[in-house]
C-alpha atoms as a PDB file:
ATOM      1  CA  UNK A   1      -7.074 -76.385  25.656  1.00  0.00           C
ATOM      2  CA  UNK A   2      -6.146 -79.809  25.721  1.00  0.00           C
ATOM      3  CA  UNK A   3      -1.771 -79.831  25.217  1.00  0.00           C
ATOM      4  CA  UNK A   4       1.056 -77.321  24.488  1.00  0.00           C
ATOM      5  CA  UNK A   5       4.796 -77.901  23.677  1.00  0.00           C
ATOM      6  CA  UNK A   6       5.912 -75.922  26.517  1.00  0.00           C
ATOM      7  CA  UNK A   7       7.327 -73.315  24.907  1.00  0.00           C
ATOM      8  CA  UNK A   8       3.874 -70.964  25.310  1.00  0.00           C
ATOM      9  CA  UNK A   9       1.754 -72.780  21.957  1.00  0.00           C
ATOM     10  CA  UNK A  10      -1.260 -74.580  22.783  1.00  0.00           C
ATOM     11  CA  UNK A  11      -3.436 -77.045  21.512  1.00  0.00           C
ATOM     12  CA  UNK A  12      -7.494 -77.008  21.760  1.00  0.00           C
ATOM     13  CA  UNK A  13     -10.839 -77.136  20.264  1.00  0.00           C
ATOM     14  CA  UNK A  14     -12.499 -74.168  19.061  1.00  0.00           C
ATOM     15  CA  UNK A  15     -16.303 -74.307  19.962  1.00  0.00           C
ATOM     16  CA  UNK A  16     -17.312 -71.817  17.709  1.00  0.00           C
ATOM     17  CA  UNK A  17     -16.629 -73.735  15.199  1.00  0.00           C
ATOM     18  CA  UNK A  18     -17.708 -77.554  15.443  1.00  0.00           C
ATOM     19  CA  UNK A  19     -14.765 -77.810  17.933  1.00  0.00           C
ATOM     20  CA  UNK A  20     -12.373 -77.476  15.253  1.00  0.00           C
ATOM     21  CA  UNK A  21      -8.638 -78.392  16.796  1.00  0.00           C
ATOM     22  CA  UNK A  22      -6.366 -75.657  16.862  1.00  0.00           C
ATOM     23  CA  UNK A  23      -3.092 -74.364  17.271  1.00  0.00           C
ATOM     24  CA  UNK A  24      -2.653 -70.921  19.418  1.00  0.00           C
ATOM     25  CA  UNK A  25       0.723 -69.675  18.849  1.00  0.00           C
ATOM     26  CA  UNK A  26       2.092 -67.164  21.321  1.00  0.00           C
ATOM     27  CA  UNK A  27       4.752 -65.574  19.078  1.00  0.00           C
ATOM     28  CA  UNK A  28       1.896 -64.615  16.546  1.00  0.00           C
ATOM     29  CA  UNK A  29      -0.594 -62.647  18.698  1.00  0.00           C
ATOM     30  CA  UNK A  30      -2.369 -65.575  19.909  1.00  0.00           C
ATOM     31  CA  UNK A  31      -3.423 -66.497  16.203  1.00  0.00           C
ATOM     32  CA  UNK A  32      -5.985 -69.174  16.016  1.00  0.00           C
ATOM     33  CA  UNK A  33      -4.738 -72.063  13.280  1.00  0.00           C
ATOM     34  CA  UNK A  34      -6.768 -74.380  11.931  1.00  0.00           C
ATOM     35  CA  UNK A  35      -5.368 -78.130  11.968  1.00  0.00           C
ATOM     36  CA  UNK A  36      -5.263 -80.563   9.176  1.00  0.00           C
ATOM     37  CA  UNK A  37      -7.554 -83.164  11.302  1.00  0.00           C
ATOM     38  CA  UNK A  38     -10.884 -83.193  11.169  1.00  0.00           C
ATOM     39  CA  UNK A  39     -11.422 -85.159  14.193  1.00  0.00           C
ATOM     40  CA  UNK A  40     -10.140 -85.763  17.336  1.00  0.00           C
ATOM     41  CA  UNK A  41      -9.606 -89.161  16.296  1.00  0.00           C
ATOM     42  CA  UNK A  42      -7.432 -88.092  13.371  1.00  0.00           C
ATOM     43  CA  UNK A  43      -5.163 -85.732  16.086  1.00  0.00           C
ATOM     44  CA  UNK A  44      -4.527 -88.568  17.945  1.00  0.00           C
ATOM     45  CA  UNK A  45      -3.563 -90.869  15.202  1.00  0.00           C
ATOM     46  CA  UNK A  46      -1.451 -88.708  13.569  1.00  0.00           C
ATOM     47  CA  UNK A  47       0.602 -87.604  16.916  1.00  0.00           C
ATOM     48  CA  UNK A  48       1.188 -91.708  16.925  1.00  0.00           C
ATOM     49  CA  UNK A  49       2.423 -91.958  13.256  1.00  0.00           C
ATOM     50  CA  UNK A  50       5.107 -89.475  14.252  1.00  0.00           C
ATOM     51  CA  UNK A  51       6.708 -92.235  16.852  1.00  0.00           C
ATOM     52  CA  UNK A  52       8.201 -95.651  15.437  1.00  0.00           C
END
């Protein structure tokens, strides 16, 4: 885990699979969700685009 939002969702890689990033949401049984980014990289960018 690398983040969360503070309200109990988390942020990580999943090393099982390439380090995907993924969400872990607490209010869905801990389900493991896939992000749209590829990379790191592409996380980090698109957390910036989100800021003026």
């Amino acid at each position: 885990m690398f983040g969360d939002n503070c309200s109990g969702d988390a942020l990580g890689f999943l090393t099982t699979d390439n380090w995907s990033i993924v969400e872990i949401w607490h209010d869905d049984d801990l389900s493991i969700n896939l992000r749209d980014e590829k990379t790191f990289e592409e996380f980090v960018i698109s957390m910036f685009e989100k800021f003026p």
